[in-house]
C-alpha atoms as a PDB file:
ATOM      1  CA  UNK A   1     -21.443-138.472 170.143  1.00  0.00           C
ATOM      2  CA  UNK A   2     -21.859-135.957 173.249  1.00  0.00           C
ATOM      3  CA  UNK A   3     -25.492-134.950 174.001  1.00  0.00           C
ATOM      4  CA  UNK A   4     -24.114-131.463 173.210  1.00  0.00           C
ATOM      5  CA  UNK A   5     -23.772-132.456 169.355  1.00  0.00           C
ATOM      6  CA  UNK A   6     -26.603-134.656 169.065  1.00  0.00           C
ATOM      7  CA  UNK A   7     -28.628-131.438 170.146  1.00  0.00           C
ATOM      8  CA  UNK A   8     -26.987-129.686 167.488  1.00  0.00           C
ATOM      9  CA  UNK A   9     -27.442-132.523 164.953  1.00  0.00           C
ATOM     10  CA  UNK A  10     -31.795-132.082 166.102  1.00  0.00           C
ATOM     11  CA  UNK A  11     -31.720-128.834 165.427  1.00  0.00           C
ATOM     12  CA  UNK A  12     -34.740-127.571 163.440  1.00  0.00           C
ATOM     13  CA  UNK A  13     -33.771-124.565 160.895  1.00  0.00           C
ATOM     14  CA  UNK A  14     -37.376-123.960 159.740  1.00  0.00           C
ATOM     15  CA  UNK A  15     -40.278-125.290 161.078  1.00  0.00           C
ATOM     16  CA  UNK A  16     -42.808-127.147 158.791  1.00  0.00           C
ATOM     17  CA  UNK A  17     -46.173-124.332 158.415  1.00  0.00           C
ATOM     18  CA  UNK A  18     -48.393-127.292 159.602  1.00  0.00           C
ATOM     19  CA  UNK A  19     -48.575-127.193 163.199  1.00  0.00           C
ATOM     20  CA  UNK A  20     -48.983-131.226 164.030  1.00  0.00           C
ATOM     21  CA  UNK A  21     -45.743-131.629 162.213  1.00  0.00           C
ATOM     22  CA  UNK A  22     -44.071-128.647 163.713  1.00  0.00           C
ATOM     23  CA  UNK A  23     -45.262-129.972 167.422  1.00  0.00           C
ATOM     24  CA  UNK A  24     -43.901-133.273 166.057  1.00  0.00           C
ATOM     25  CA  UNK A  25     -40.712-132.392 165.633  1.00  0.00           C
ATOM     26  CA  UNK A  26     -40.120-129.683 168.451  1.00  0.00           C
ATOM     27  CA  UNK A  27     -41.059-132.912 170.828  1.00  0.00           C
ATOM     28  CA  UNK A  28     -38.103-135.217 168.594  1.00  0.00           C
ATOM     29  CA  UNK A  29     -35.955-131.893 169.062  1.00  0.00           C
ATOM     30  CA  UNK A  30     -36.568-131.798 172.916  1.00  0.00           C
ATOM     31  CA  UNK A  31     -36.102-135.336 173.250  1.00  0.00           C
ATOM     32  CA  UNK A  32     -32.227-136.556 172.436  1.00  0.00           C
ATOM     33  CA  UNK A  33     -32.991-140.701 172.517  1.00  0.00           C
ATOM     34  CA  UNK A  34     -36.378-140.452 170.665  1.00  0.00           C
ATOM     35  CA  UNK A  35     -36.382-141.906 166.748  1.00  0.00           C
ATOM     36  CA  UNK A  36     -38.155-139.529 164.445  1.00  0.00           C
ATOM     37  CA  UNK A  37     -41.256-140.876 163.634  1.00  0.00           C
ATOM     38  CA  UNK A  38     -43.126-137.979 160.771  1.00  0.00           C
ATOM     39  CA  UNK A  39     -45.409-140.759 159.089  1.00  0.00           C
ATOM     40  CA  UNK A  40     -48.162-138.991 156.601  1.00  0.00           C
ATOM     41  CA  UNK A  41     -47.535-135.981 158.151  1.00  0.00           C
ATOM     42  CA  UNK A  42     -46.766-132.140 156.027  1.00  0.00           C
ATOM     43  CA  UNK A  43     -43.692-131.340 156.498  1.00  0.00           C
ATOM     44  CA  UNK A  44     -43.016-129.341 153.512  1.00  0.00           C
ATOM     45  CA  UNK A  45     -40.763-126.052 153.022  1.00  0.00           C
ATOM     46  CA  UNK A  46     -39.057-127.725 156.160  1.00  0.00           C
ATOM     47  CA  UNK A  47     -35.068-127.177 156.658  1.00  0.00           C
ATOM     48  CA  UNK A  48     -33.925-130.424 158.426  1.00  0.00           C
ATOM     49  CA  UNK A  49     -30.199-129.239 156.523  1.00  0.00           C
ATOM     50  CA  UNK A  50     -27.454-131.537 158.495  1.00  0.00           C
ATOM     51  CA  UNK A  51     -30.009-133.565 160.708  1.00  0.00           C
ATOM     52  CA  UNK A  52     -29.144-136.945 162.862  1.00  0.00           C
ATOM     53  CA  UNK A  53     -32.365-138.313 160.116  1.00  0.00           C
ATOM     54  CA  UNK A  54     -31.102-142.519 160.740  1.00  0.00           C
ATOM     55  CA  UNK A  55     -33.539-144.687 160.686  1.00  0.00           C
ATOM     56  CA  UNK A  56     -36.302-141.911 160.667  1.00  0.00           C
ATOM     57  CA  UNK A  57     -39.883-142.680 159.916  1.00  0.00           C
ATOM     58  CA  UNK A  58     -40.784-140.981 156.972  1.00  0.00           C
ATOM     59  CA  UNK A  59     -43.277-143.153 155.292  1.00  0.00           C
ATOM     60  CA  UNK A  60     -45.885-140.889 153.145  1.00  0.00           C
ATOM     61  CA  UNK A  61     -44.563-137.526 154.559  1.00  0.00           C
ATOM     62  CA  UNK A  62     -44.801-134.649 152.400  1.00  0.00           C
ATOM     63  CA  UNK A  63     -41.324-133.168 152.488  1.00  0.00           C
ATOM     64  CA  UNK A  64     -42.121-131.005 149.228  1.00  0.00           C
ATOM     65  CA  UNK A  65     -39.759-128.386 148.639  1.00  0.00           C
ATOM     66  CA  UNK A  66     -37.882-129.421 151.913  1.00  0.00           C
ATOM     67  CA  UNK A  67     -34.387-128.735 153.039  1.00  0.00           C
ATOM     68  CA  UNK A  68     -32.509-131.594 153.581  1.00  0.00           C
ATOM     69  CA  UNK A  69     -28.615-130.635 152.818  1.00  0.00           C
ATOM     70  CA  UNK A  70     -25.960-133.122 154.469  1.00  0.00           C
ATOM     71  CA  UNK A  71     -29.020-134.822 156.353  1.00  0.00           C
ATOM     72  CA  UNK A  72     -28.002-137.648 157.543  1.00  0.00           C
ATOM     73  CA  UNK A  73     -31.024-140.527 156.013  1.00  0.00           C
ATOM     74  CA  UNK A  74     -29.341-143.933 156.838  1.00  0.00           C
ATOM     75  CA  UNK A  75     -31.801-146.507 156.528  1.00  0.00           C
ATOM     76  CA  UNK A  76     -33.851-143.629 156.445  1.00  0.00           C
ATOM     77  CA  UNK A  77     -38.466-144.704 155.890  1.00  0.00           C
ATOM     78  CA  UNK A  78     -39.182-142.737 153.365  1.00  0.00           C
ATOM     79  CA  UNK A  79     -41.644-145.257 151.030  1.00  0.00           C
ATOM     80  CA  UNK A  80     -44.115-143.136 149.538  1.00  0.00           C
ATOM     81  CA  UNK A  81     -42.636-140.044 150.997  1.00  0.00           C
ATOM     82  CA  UNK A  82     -43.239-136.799 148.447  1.00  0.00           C
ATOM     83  CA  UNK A  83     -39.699-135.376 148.197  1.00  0.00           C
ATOM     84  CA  UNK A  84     -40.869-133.149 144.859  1.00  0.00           C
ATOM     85  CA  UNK A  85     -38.127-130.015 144.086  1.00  0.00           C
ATOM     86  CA  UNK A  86     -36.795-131.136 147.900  1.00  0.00           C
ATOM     87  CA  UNK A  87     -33.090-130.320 148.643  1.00  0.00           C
ATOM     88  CA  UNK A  88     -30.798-133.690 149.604  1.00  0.00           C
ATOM     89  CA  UNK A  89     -27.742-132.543 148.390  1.00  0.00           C
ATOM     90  CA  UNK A  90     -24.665-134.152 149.715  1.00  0.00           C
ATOM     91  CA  UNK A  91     -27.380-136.304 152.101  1.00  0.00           C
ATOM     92  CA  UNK A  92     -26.730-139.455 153.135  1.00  0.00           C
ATOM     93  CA  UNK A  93     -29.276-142.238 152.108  1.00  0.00           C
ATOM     94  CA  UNK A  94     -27.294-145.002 152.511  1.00  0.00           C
ATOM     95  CA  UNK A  95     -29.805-148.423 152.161  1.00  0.00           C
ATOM     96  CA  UNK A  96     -32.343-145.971 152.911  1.00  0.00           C
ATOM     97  CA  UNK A  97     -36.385-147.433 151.055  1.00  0.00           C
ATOM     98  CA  UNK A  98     -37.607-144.766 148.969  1.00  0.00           C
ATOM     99  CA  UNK A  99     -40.180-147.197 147.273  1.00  0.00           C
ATOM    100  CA  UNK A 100     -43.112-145.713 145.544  1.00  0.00           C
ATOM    101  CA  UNK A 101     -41.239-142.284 146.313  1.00  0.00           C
ATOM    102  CA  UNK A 102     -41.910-138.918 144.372  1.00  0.00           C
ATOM    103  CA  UNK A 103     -38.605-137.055 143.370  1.00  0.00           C
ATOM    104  CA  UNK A 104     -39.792-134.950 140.976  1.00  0.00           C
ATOM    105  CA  UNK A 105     -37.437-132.280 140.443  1.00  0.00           C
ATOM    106  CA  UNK A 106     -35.631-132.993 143.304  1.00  0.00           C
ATOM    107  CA  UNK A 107     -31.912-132.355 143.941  1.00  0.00           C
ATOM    108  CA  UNK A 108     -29.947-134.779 144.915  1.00  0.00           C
ATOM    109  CA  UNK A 109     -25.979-134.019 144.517  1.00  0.00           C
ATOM    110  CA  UNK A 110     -23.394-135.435 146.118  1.00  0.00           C
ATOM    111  CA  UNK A 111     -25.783-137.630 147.859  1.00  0.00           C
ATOM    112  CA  UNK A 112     -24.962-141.308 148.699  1.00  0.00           C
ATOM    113  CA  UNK A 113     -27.437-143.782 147.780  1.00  0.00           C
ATOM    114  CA  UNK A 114     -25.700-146.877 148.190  1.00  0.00           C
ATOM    115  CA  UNK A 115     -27.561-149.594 148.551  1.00  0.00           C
ATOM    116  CA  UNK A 116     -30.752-147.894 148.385  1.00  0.00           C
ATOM    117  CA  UNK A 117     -34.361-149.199 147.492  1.00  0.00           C
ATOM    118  CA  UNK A 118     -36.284-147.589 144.639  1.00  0.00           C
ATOM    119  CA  UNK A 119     -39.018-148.945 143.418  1.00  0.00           C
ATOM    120  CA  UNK A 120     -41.539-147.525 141.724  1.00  0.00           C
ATOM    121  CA  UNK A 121     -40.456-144.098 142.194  1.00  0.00           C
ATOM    122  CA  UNK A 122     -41.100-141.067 140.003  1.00  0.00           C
ATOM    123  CA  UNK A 123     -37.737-138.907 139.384  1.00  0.00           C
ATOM    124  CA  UNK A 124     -38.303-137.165 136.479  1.00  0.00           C
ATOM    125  CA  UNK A 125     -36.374-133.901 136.077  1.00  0.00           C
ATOM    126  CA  UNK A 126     -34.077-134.850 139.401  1.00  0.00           C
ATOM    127  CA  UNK A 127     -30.625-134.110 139.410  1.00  0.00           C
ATOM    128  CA  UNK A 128     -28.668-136.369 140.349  1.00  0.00           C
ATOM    129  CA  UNK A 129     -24.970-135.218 139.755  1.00  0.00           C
ATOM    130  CA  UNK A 130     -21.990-136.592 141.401  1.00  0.00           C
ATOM    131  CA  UNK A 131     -24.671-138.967 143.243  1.00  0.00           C
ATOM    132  CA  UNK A 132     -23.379-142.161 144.330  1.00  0.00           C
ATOM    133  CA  UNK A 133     -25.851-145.419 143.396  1.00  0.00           C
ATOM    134  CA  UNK A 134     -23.295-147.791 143.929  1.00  0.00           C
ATOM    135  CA  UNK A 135     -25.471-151.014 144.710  1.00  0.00           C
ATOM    136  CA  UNK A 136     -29.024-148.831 144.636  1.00  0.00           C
ATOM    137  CA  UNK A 137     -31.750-150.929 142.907  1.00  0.00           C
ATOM    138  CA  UNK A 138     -33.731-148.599 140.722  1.00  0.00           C
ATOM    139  CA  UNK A 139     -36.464-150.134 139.448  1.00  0.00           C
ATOM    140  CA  UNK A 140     -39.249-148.797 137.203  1.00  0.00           C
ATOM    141  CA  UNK A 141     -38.053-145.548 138.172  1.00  0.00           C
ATOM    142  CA  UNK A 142     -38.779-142.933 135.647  1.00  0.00           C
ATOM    143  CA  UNK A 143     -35.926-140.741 134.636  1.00  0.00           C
ATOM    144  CA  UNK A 144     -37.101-138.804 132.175  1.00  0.00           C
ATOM    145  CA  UNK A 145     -35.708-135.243 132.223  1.00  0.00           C
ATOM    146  CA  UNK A 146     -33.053-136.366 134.617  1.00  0.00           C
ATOM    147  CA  UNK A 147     -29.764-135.354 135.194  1.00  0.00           C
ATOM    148  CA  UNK A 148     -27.200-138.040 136.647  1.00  0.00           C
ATOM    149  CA  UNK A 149     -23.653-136.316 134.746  1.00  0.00           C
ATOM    150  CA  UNK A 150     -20.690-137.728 136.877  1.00  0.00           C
ATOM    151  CA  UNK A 151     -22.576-140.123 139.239  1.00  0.00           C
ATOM    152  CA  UNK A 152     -21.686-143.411 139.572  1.00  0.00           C
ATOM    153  CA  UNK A 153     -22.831-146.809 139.622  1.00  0.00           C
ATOM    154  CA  UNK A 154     -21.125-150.290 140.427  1.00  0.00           C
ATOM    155  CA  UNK A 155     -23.677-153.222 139.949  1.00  0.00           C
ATOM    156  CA  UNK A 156     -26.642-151.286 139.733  1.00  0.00           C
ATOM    157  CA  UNK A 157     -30.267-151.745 139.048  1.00  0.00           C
ATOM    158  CA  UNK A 158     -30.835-149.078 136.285  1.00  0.00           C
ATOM    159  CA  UNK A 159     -33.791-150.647 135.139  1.00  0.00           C
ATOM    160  CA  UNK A 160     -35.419-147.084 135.039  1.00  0.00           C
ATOM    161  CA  UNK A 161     -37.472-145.540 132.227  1.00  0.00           C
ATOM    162  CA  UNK A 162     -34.776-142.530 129.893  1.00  0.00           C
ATOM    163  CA  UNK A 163     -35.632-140.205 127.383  1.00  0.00           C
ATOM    164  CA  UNK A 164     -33.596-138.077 125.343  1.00  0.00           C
ATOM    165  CA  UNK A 165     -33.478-135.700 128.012  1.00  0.00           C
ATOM    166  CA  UNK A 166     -31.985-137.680 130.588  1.00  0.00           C
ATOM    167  CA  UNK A 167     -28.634-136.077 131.113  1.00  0.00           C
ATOM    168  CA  UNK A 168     -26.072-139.020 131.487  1.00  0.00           C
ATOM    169  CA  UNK A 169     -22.835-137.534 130.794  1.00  0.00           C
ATOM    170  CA  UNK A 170     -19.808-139.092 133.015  1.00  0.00           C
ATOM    171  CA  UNK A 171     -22.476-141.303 134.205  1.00  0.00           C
ATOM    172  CA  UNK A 172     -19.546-144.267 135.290  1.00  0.00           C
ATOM    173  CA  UNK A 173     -19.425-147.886 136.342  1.00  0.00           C
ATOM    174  CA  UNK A 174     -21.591-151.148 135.772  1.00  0.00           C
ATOM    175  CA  UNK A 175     -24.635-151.156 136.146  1.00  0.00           C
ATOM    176  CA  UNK A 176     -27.470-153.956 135.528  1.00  0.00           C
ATOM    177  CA  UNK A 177     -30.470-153.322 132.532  1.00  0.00           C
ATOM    178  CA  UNK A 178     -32.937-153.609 131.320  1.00  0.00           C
ATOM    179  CA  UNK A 179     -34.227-149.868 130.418  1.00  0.00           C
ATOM    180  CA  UNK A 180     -36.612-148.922 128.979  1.00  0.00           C
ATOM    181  CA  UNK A 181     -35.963-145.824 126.214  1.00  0.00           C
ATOM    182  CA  UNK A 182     -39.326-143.513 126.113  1.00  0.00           C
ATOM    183  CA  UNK A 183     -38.651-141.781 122.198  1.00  0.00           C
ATOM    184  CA  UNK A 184     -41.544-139.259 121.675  1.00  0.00           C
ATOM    185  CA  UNK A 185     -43.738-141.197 123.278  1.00  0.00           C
ATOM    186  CA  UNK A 186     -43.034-144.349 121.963  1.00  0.00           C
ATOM    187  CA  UNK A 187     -41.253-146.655 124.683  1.00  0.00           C
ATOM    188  CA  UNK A 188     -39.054-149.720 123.914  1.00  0.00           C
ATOM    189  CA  UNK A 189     -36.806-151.840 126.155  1.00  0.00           C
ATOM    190  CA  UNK A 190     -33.365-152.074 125.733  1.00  0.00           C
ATOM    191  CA  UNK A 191     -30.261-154.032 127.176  1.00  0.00           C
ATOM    192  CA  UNK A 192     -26.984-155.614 126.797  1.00  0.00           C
ATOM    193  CA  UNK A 193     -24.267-153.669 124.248  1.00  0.00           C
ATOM    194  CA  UNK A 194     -27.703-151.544 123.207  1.00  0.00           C
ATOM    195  CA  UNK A 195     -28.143-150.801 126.377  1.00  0.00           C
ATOM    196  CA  UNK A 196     -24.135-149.566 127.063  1.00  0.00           C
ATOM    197  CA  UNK A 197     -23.745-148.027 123.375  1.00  0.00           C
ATOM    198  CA  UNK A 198     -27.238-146.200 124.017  1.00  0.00           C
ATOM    199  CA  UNK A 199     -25.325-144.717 127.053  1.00  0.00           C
ATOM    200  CA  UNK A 200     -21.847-144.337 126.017  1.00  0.00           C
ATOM    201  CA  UNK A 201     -22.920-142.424 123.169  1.00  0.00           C
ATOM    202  CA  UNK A 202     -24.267-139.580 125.279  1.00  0.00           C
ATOM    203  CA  UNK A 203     -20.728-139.385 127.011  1.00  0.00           C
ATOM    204  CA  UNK A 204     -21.558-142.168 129.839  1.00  0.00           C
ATOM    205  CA  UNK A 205     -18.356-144.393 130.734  1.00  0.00           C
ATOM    206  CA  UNK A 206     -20.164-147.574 131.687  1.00  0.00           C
ATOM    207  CA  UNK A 207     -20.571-151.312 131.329  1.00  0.00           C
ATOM    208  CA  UNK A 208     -24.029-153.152 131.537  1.00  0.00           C
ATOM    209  CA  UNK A 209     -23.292-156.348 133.068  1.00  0.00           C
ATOM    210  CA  UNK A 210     -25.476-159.382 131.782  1.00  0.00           C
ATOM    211  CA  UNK A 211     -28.298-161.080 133.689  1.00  0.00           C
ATOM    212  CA  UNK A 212     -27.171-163.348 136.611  1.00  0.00           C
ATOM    213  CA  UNK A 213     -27.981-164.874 139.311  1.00  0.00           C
ATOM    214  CA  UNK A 214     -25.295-165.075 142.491  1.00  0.00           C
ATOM    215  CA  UNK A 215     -26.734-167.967 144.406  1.00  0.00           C
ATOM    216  CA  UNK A 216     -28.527-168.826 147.334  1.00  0.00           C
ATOM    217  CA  UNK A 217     -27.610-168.303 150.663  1.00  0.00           C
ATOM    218  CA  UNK A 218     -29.664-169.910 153.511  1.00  0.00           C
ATOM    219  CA  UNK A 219     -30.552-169.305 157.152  1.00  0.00           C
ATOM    220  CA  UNK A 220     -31.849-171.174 159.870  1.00  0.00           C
ATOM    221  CA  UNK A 221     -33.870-169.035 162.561  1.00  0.00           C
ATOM    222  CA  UNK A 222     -33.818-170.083 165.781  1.00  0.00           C
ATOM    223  CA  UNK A 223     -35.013-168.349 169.550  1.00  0.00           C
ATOM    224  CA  UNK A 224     -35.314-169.962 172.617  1.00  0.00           C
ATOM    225  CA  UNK A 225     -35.273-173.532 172.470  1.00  0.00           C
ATOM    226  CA  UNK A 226     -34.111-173.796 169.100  1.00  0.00           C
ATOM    227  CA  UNK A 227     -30.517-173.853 167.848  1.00  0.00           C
ATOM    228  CA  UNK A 228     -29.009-173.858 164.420  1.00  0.00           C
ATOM    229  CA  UNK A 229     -29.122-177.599 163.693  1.00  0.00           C
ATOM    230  CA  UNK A 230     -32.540-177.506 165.144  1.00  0.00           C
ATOM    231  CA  UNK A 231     -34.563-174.851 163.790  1.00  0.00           C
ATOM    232  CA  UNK A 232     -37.999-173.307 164.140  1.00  0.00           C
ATOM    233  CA  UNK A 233     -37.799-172.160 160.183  1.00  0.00           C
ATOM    234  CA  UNK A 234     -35.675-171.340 157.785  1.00  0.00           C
ATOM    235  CA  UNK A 235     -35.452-168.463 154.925  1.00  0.00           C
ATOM    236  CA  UNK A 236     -33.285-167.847 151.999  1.00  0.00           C
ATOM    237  CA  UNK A 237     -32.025-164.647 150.147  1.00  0.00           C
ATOM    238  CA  UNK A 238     -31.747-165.211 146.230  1.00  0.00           C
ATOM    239  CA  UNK A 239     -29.599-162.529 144.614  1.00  0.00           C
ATOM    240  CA  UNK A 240     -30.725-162.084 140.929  1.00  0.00           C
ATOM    241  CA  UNK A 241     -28.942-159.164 138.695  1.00  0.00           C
ATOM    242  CA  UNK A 242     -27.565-157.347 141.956  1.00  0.00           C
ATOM    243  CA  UNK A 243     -31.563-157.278 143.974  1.00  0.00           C
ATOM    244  CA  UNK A 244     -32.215-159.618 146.809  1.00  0.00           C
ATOM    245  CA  UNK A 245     -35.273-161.508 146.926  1.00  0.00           C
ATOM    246  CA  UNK A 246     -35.778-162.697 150.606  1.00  0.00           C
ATOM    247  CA  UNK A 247     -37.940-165.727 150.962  1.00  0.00           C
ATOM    248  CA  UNK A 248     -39.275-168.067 153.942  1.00  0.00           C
ATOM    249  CA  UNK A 249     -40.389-171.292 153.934  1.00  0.00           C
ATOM    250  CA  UNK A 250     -43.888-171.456 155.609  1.00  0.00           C
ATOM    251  CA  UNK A 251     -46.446-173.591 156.489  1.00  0.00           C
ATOM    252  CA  UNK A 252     -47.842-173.981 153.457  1.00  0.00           C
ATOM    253  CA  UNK A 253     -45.172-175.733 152.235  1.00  0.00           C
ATOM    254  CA  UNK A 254     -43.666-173.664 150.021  1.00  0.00           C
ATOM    255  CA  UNK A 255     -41.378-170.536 149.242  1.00  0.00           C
ATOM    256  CA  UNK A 256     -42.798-166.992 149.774  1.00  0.00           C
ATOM    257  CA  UNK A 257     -41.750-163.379 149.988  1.00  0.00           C
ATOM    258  CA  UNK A 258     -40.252-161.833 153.929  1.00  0.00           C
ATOM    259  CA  UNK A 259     -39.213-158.857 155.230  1.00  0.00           C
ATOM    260  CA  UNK A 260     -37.465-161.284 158.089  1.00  0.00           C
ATOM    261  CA  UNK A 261     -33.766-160.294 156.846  1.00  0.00           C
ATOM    262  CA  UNK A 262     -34.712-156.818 156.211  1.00  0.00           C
ATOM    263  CA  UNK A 263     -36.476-156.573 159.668  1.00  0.00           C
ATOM    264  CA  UNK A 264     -33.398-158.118 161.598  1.00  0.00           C
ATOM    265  CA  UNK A 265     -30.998-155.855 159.493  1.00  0.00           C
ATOM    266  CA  UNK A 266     -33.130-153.033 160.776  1.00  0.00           C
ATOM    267  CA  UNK A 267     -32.832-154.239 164.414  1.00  0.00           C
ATOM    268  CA  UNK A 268     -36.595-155.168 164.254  1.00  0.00           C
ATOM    269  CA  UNK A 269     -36.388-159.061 165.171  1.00  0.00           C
ATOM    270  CA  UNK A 270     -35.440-160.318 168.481  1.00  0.00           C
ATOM    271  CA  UNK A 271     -35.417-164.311 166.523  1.00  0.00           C
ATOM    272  CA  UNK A 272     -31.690-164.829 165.565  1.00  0.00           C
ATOM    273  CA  UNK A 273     -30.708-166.794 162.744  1.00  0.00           C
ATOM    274  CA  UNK A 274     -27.090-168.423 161.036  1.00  0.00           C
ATOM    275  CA  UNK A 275     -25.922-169.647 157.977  1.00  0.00           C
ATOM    276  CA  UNK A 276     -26.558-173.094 156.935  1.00  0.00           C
ATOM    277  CA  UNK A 277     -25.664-175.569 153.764  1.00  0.00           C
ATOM    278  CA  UNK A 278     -28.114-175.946 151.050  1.00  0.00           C
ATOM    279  CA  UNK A 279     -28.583-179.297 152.568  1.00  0.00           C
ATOM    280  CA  UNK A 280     -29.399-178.702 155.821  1.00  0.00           C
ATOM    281  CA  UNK A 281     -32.190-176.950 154.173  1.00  0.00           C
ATOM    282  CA  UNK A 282     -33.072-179.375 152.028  1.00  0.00           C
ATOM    283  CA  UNK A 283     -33.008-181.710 155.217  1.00  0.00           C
ATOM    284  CA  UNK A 284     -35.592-179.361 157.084  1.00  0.00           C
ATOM    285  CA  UNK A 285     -37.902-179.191 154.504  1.00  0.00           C
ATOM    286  CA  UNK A 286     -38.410-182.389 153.704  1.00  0.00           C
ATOM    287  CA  UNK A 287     -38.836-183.100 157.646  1.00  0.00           C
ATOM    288  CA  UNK A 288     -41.353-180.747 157.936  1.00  0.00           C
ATOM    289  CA  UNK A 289     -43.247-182.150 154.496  1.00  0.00           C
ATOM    290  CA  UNK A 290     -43.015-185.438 156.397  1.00  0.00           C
ATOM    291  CA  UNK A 291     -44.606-184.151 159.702  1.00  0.00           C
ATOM    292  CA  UNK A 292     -47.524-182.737 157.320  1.00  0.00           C
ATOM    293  CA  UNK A 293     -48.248-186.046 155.794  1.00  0.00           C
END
């Protein structure tokens, strides 16, 4: 990409009215190798329509009522970002983390959220036609008053709260339950053939695939002095009904939750790590029990 179109690609439409974000932003503008970094700050009524957005920090930024058309949010920040009636049609959000995100009335079509986190995030009376969520994990997202007609899903995470206003017509692919169906105000969790027929019979085309879990895969981490077969720890990634549950084993012996993976996907980690057998874990483990003893 010539500096020419990256300018292009910075380029501003409509300043935010809040002046720390609008200085913000002029300086990211200005500044062709710098990584957008909005945090907490106001940038709504914004047009940021067909912005370079990868990898952006957006964590708690009020984008309300923003402009965001074609932006480009690859691994995009955006956890507890408030995108409410914001514009993100045909955006890219590809494995972008929208956790604890508000979407309220947002509109989101044509956008590609493959891949993406959401957890926890409010989406009620979103549109999400022709959106892609092929891989997405939504979970306890509430959907009520949504509109997803024609997107699609392959193996994903709908386990999102519906109401008989969520709009699922053409909704296509497989997908991963439980939901949870909110019927004047009395809620009840559904899955399996409920789950599809509750679907299908509002004109969806899809198939909820049952609960699974797709192994165990296993790293050793190693830096400077360390090497595969000698490691300085290892982690593992469990996949369990399409979501990945990244783990480390630590000094107290035991299994708990990382952002290691995530970090080093994200370019974040300068310790490398490499695939190892279940029993080279095993192996390290109980070596490192034995040291502790």
């Amino acid at each position: 990409m010539t500096n020419e179109n990256r300018n292009v690609r910075r380029t501003v439409r409509l300043m935010p009215s809040d002046a720390e974000a609008t200085e913000v932003l002029q300086e990211w503008v200005e500044q062709a190798d710098s990584l957008l970094d909005v945090s907490a700050l106001d940038l709504s009524g914004a047009d940021l329509s067909g912005a370079d957005l990868a990898m952006a920090l957006l964590v708690e930024t009020v984008l309300r009522k923003a402009r965001l058309v074609g932006a480009d949010l690859y691994r995009a920040h955006l956890e507890g970002a408030v995108l409410d009636e914001a514009e993100l049609s045909n955006a890219v959000l590809v494995k972008a983390e929208l956790d604890e995100a508000s979407l309220r009335g947002a509109a989101l079509e044509g956008a590609d959220l493959g891949s993406a986190s959401l957890y926890g995030v409010d989406a009620r009376s979103a549109c999400f036609r022709e959106t892609r969520l092929n891989g997405a994990s939504l979970i306890d997202v509430r959907l009520e008053g949504a509109d997803l007609t024609d997107a699609s899903v392959r193996e994903t995470s709908l386990k999102a709260i519906l109401d008989e206003h969520t709009v699922v017509r053409g909704l296509s692919g497989t997908l991963f339950g439980p939901a949870v169906i909110d019927q004047d105000g009395i809620r009840r969790e559904i899955d399996g053939m409920e789950l599809e027929r509750w679907l299908n019979d509002r004109g969806a085309r899809v198939r909820v695939l049952g609960p699974r879990s797709d192994g165990i895969i296993y790293y050793a981490k190693f830096g400077e002095g360390y090497s595969p077969s000698n490691p300085q720890g290892i982690v593992r990634r469990r996949m369990v009904n399409g979501v990945a549950h990244d783990e480390a084993f630590t000094r107290n012996l035991r299994w708990e939750p990382t952002d290691y993976l995530r970090l080093y996907e994200l370019g974040n980690n300068e310790v490398d790590h490499a695939v190892i057998s279940e029993a080279e874990a095993v192996a390290f483990i109980d070596e490192v029990k034995g040291q502790s003893t």
